[in-house]
PDB file of N, CA and C in Angstrom:
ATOM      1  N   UNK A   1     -16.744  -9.709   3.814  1.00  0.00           N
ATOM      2  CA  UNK A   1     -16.358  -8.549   3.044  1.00  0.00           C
ATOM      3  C   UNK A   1     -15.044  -8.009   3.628  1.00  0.00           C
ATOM      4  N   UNK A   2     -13.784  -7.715   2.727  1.00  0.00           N
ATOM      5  CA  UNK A   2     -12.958  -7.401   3.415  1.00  0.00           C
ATOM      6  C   UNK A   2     -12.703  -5.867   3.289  1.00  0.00           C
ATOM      7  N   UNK A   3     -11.801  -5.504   3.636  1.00  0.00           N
ATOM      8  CA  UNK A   3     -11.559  -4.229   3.942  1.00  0.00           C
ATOM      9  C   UNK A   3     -11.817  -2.945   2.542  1.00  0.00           C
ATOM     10  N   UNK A   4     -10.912  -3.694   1.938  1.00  0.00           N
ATOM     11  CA  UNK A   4     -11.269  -2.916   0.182  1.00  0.00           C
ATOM     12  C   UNK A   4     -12.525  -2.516   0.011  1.00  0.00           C
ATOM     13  N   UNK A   5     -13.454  -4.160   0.186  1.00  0.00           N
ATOM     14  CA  UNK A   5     -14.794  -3.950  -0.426  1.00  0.00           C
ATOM     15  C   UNK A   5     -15.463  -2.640   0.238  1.00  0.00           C
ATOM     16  N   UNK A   6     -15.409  -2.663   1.572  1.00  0.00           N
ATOM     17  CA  UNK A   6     -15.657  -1.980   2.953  1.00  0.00           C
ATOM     18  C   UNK A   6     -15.654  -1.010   2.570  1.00  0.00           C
ATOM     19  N   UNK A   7     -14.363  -0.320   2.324  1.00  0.00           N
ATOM     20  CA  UNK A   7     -13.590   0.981   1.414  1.00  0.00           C
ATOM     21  C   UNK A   7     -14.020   1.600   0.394  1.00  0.00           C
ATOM     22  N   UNK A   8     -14.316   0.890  -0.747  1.00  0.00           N
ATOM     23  CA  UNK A   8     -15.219   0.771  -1.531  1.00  0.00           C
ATOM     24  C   UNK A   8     -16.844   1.377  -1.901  1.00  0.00           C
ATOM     25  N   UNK A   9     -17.215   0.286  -0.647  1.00  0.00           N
ATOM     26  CA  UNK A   9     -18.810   0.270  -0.411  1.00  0.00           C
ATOM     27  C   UNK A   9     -19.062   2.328   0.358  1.00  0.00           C
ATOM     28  N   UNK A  10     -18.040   2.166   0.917  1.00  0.00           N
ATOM     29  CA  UNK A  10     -18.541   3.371   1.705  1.00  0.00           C
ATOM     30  C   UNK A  10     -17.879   4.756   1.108  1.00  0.00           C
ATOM     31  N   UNK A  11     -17.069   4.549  -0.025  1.00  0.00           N
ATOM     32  CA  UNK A  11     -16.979   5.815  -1.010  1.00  0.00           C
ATOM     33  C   UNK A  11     -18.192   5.791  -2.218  1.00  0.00           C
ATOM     34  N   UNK A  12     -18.687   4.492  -2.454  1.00  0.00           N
ATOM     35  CA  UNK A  12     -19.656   4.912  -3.330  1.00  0.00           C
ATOM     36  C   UNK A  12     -21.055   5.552  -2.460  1.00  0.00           C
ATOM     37  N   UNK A  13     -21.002   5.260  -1.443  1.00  0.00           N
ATOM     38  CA  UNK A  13     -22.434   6.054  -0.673  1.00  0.00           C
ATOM     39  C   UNK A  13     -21.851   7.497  -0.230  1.00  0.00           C
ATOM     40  N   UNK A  14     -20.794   7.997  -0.582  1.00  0.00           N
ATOM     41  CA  UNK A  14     -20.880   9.441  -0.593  1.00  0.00           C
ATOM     42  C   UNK A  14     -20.921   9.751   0.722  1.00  0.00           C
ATOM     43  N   UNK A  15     -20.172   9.434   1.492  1.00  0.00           N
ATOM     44  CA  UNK A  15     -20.658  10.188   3.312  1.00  0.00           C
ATOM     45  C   UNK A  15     -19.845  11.416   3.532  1.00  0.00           C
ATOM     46  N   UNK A  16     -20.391  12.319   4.422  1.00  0.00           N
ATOM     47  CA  UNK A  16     -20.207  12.969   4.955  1.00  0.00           C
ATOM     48  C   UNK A  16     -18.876  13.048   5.522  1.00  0.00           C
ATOM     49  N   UNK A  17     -18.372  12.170   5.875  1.00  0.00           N
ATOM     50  CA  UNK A  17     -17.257  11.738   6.982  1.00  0.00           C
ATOM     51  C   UNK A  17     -15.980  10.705   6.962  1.00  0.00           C
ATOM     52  N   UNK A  18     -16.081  10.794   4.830  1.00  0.00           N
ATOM     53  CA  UNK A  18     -14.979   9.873   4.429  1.00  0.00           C
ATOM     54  C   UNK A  18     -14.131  10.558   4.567  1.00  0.00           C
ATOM     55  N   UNK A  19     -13.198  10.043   5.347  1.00  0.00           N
ATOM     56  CA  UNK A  19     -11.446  10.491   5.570  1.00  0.00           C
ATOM     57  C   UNK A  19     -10.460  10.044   4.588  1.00  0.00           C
ATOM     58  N   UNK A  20      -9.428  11.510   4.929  1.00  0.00           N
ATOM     59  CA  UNK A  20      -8.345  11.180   3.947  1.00  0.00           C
ATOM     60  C   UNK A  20      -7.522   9.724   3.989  1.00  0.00           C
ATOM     61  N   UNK A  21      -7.810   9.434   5.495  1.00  0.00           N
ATOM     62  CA  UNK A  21      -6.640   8.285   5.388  1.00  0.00           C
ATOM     63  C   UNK A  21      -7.041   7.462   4.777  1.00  0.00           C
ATOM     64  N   UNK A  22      -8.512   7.346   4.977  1.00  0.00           N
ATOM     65  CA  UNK A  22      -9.789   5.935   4.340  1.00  0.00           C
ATOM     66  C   UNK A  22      -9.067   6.031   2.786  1.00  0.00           C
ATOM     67  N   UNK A  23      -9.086   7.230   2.133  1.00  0.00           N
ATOM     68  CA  UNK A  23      -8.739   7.977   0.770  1.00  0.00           C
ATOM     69  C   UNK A  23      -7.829   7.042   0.158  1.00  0.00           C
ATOM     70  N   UNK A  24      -6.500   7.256   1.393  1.00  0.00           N
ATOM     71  CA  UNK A  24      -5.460   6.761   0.985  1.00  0.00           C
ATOM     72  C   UNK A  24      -5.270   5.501   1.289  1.00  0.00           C
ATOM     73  N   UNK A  25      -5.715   5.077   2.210  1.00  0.00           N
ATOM     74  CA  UNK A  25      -5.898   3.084   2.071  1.00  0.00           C
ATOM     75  C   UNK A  25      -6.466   2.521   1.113  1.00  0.00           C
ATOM     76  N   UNK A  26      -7.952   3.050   0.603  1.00  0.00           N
ATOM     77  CA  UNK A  26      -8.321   2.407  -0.264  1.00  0.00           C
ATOM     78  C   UNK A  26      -7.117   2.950  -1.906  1.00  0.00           C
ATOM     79  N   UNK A  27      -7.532   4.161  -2.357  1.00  0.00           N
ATOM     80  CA  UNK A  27      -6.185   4.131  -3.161  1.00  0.00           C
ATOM     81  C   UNK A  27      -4.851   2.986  -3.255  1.00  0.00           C
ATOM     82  N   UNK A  28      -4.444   2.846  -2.204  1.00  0.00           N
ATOM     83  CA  UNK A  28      -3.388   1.863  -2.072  1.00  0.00           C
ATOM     84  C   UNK A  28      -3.577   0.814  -2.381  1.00  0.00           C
ATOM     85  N   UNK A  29      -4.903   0.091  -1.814  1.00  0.00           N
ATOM     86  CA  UNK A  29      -5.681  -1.231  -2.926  1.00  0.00           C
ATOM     87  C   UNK A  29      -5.884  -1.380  -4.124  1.00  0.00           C
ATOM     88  N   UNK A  30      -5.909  -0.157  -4.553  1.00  0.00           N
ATOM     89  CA  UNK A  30      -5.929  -0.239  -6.273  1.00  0.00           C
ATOM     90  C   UNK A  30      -4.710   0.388  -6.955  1.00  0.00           C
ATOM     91  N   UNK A  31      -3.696   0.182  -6.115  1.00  0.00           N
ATOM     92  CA  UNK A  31      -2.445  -0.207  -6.998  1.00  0.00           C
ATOM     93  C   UNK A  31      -1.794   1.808  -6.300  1.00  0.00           C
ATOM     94  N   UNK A  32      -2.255   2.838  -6.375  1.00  0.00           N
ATOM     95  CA  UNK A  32      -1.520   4.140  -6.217  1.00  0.00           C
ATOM     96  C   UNK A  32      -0.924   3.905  -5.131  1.00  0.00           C
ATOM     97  N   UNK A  33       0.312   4.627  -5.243  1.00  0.00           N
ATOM     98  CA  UNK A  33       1.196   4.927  -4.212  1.00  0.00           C
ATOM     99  C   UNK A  33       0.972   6.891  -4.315  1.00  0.00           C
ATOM    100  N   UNK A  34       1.770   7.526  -2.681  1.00  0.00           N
ATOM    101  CA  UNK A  34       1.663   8.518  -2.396  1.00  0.00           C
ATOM    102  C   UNK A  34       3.151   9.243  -2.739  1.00  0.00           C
ATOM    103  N   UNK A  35       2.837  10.082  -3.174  1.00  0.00           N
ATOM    104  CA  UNK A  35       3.820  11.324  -3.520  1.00  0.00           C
ATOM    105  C   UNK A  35       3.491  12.655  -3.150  1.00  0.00           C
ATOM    106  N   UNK A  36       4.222  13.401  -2.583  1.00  0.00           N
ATOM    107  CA  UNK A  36       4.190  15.353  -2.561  1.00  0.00           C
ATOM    108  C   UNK A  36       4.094  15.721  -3.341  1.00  0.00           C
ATOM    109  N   UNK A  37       3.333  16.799  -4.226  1.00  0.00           N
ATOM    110  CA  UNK A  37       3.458  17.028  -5.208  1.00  0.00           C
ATOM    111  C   UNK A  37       4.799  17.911  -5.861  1.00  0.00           C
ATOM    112  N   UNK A  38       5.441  17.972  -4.418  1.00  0.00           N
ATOM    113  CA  UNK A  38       6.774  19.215  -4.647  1.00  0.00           C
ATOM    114  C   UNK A  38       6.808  19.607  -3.270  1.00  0.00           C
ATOM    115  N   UNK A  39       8.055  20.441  -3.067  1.00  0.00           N
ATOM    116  CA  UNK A  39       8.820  20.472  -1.636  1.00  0.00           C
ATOM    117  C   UNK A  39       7.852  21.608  -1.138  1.00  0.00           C
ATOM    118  N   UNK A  40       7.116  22.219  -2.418  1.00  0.00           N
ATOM    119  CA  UNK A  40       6.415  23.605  -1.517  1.00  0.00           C
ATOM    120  C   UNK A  40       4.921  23.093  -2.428  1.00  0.00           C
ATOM    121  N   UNK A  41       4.647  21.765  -1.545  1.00  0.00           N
ATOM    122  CA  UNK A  41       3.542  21.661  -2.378  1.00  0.00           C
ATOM    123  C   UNK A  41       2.074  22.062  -1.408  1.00  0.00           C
ATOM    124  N   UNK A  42       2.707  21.992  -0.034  1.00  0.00           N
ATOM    125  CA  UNK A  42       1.721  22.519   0.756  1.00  0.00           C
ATOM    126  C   UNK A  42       1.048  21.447   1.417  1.00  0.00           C
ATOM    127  N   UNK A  43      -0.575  21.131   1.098  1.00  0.00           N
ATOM    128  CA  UNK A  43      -1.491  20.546   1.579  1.00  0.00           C
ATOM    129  C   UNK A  43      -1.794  19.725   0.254  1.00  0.00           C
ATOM    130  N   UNK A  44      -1.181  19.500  -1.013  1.00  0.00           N
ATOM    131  CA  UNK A  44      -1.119  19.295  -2.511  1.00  0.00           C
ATOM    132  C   UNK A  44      -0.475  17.599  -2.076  1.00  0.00           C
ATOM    133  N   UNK A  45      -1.298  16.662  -2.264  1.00  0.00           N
ATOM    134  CA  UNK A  45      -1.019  15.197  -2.295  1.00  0.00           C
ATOM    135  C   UNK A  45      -1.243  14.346  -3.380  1.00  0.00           C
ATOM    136  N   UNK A  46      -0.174  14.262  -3.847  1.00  0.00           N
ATOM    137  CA  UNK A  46      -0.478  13.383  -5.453  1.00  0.00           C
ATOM    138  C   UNK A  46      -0.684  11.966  -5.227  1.00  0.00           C
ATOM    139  N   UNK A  47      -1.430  11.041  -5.804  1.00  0.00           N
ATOM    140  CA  UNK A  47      -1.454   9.305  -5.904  1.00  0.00           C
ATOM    141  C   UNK A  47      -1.175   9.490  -7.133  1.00  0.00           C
ATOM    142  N   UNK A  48      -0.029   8.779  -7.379  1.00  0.00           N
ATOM    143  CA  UNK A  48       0.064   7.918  -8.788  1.00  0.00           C
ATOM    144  C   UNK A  48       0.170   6.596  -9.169  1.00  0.00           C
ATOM    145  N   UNK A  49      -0.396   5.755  -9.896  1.00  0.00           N
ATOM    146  CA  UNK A  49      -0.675   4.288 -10.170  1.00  0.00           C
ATOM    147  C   UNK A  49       0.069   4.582 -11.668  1.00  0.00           C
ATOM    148  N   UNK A  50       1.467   3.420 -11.187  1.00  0.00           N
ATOM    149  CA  UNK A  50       2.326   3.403 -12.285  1.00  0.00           C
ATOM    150  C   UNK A  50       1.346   2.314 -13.334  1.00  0.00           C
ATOM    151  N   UNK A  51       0.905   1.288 -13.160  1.00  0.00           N
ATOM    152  CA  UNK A  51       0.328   0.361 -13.785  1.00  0.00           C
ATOM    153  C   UNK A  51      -0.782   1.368 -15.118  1.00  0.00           C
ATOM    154  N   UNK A  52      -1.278   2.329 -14.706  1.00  0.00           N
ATOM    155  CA  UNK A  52      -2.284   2.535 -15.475  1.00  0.00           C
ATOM    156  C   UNK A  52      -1.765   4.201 -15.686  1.00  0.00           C
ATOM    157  N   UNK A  53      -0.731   4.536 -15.476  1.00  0.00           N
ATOM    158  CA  UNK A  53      -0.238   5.690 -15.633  1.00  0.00           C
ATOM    159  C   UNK A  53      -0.920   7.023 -15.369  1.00  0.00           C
ATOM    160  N   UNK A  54      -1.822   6.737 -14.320  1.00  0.00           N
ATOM    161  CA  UNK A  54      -2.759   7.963 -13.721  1.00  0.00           C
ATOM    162  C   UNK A  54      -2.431   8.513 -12.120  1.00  0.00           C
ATOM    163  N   UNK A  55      -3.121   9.631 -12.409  1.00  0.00           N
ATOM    164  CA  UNK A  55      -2.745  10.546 -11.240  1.00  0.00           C
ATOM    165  C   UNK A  55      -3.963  10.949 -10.663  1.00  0.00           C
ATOM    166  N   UNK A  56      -4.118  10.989  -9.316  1.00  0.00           N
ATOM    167  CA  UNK A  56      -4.942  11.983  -8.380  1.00  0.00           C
ATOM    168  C   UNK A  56      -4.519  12.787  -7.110  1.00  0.00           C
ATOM    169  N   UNK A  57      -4.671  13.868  -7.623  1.00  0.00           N
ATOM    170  CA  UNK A  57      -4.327  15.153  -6.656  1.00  0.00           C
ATOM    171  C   UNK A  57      -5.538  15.416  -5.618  1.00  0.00           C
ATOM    172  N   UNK A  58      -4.899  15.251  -4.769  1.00  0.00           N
ATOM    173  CA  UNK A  58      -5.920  15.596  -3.225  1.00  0.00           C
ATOM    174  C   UNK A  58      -5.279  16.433  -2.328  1.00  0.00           C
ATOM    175  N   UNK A  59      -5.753  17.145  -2.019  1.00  0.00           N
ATOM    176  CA  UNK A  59      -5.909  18.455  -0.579  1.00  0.00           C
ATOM    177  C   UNK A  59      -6.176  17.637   0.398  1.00  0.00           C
ATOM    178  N   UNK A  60      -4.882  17.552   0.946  1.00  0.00           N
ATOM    179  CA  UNK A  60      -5.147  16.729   2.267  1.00  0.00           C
ATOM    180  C   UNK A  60      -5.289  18.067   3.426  1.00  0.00           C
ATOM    181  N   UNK A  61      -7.214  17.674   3.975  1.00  0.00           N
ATOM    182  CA  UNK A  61      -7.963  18.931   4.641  1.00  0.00           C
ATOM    183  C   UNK A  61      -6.627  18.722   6.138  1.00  0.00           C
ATOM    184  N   UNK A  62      -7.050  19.693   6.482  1.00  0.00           N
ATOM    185  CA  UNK A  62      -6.330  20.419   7.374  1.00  0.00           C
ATOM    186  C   UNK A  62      -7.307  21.493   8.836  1.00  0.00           C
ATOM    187  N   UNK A  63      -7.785  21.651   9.614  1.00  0.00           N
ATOM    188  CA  UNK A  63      -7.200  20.509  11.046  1.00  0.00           C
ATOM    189  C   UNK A  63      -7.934  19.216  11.262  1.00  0.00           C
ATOM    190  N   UNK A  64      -9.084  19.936  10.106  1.00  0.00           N
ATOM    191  CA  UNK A  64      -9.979  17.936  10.132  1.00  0.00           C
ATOM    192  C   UNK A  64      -8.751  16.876   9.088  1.00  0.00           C
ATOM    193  N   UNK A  65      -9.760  15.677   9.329  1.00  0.00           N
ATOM    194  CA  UNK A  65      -9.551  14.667   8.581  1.00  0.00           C
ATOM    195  C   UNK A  65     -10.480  14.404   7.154  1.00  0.00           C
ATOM    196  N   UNK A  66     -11.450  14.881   7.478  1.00  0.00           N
ATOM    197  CA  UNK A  66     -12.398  14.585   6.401  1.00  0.00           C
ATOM    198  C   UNK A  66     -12.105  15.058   5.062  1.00  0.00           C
ATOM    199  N   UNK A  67     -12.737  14.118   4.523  1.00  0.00           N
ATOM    200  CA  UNK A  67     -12.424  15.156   2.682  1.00  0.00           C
ATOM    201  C   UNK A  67     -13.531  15.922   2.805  1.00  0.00           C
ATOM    202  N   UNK A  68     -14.343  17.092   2.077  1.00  0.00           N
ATOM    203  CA  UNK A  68     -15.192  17.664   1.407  1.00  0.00           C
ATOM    204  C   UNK A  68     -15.924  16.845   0.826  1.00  0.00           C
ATOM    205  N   UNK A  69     -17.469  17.496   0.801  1.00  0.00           N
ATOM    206  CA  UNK A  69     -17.926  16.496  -0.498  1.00  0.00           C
ATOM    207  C   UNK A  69     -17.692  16.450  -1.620  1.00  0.00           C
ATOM    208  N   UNK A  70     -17.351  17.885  -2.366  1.00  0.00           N
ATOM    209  CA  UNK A  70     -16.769  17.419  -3.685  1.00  0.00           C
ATOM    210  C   UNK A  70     -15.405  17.064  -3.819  1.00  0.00           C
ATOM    211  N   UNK A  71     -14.776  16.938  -2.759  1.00  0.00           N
ATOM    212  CA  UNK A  71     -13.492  15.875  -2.962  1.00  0.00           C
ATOM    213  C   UNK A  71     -13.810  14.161  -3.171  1.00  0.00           C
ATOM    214  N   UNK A  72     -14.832  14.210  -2.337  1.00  0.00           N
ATOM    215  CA  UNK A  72     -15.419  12.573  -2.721  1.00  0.00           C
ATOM    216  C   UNK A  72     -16.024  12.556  -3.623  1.00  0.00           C
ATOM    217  N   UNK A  73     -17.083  13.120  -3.981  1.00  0.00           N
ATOM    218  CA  UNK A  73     -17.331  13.061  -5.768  1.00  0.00           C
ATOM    219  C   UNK A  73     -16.388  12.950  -6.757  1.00  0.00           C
ATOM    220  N   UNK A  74     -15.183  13.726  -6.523  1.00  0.00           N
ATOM    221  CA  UNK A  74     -14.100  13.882  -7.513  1.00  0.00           C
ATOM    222  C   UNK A  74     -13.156  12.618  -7.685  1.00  0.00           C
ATOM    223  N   UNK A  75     -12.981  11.989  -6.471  1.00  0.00           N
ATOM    224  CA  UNK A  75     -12.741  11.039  -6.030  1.00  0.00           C
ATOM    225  C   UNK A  75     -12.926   9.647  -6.737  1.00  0.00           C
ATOM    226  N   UNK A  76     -14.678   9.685  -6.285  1.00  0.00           N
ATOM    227  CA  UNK A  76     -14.983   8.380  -6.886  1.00  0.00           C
ATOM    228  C   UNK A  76     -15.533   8.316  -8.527  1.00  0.00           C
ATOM    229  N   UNK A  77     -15.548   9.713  -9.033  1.00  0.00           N
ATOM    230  CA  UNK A  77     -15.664  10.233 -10.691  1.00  0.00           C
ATOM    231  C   UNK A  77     -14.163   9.439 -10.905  1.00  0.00           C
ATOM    232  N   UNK A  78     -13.147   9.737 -10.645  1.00  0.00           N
ATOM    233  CA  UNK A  78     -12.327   9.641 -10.820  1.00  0.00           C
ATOM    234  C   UNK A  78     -11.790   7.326 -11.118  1.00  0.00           C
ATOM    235  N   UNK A  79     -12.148   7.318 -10.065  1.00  0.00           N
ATOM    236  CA  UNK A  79     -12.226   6.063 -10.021  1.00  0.00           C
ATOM    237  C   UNK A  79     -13.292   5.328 -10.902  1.00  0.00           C
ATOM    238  N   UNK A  80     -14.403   5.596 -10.998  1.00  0.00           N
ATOM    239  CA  UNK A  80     -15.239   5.090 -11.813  1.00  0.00           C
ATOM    240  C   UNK A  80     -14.729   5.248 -13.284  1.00  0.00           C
ATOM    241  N   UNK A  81     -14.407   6.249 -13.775  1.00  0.00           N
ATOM    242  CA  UNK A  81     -13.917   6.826 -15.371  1.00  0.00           C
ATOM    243  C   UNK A  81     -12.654   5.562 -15.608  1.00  0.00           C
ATOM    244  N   UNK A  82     -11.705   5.253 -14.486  1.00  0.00           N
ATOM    245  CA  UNK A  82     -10.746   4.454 -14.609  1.00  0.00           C
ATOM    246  C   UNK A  82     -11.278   2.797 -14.647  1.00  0.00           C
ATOM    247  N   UNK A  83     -12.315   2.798 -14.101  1.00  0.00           N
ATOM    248  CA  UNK A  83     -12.487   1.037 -14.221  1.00  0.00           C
ATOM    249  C   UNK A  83     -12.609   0.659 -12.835  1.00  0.00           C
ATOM    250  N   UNK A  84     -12.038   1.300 -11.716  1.00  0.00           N
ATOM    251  CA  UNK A  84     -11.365   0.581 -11.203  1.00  0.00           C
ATOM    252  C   UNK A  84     -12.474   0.291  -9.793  1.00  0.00           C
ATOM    253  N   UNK A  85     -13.607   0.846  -9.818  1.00  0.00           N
ATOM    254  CA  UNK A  85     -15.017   0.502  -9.059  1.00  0.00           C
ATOM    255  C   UNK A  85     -16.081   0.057  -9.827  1.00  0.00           C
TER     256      UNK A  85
END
């Protein structure tokens, strides 16, 4: 199993302790690249996947790493609605 699947496997079980970076590696496997959402965008982190012309906005948490849980719900709603799990 490689890393994706890995990535993958462990956003659909919903943990406690999925990190943003995990967020943004796996994202990056399915094609999004990272953007600011703007110079005063704050803690405001856009992925956009030119291929399928979609966007996801994430709050990259702040002094942890972790997302929230309903950032991972939103997350993998997000991904599921697209196809792309």
């Amino acid at each position: 199993m490689g890393q994706k699947e890995k990535l993958i496997a462990r956003l659909k079980a919903a943990p406690k302790d999925f990190t943003f970076d995990e967020a943004e590696t796996l994202l990056g496997y399915l094609g999004y690249h990272r953007s600011n959402k703007g110079r005063t965008s704050g803690s405001r982190v856009m992925f956009s996947n030119d291929k399928t012309s979609t966007r996801i906005l994430l709050h990259k948490p702040h002094p942890r790493n972790e997302l929230l849980t309903y950032q991972v719900r939103q997350l993998l709603a997000q991904l599921e609605e697209e196809g792309l799990l």
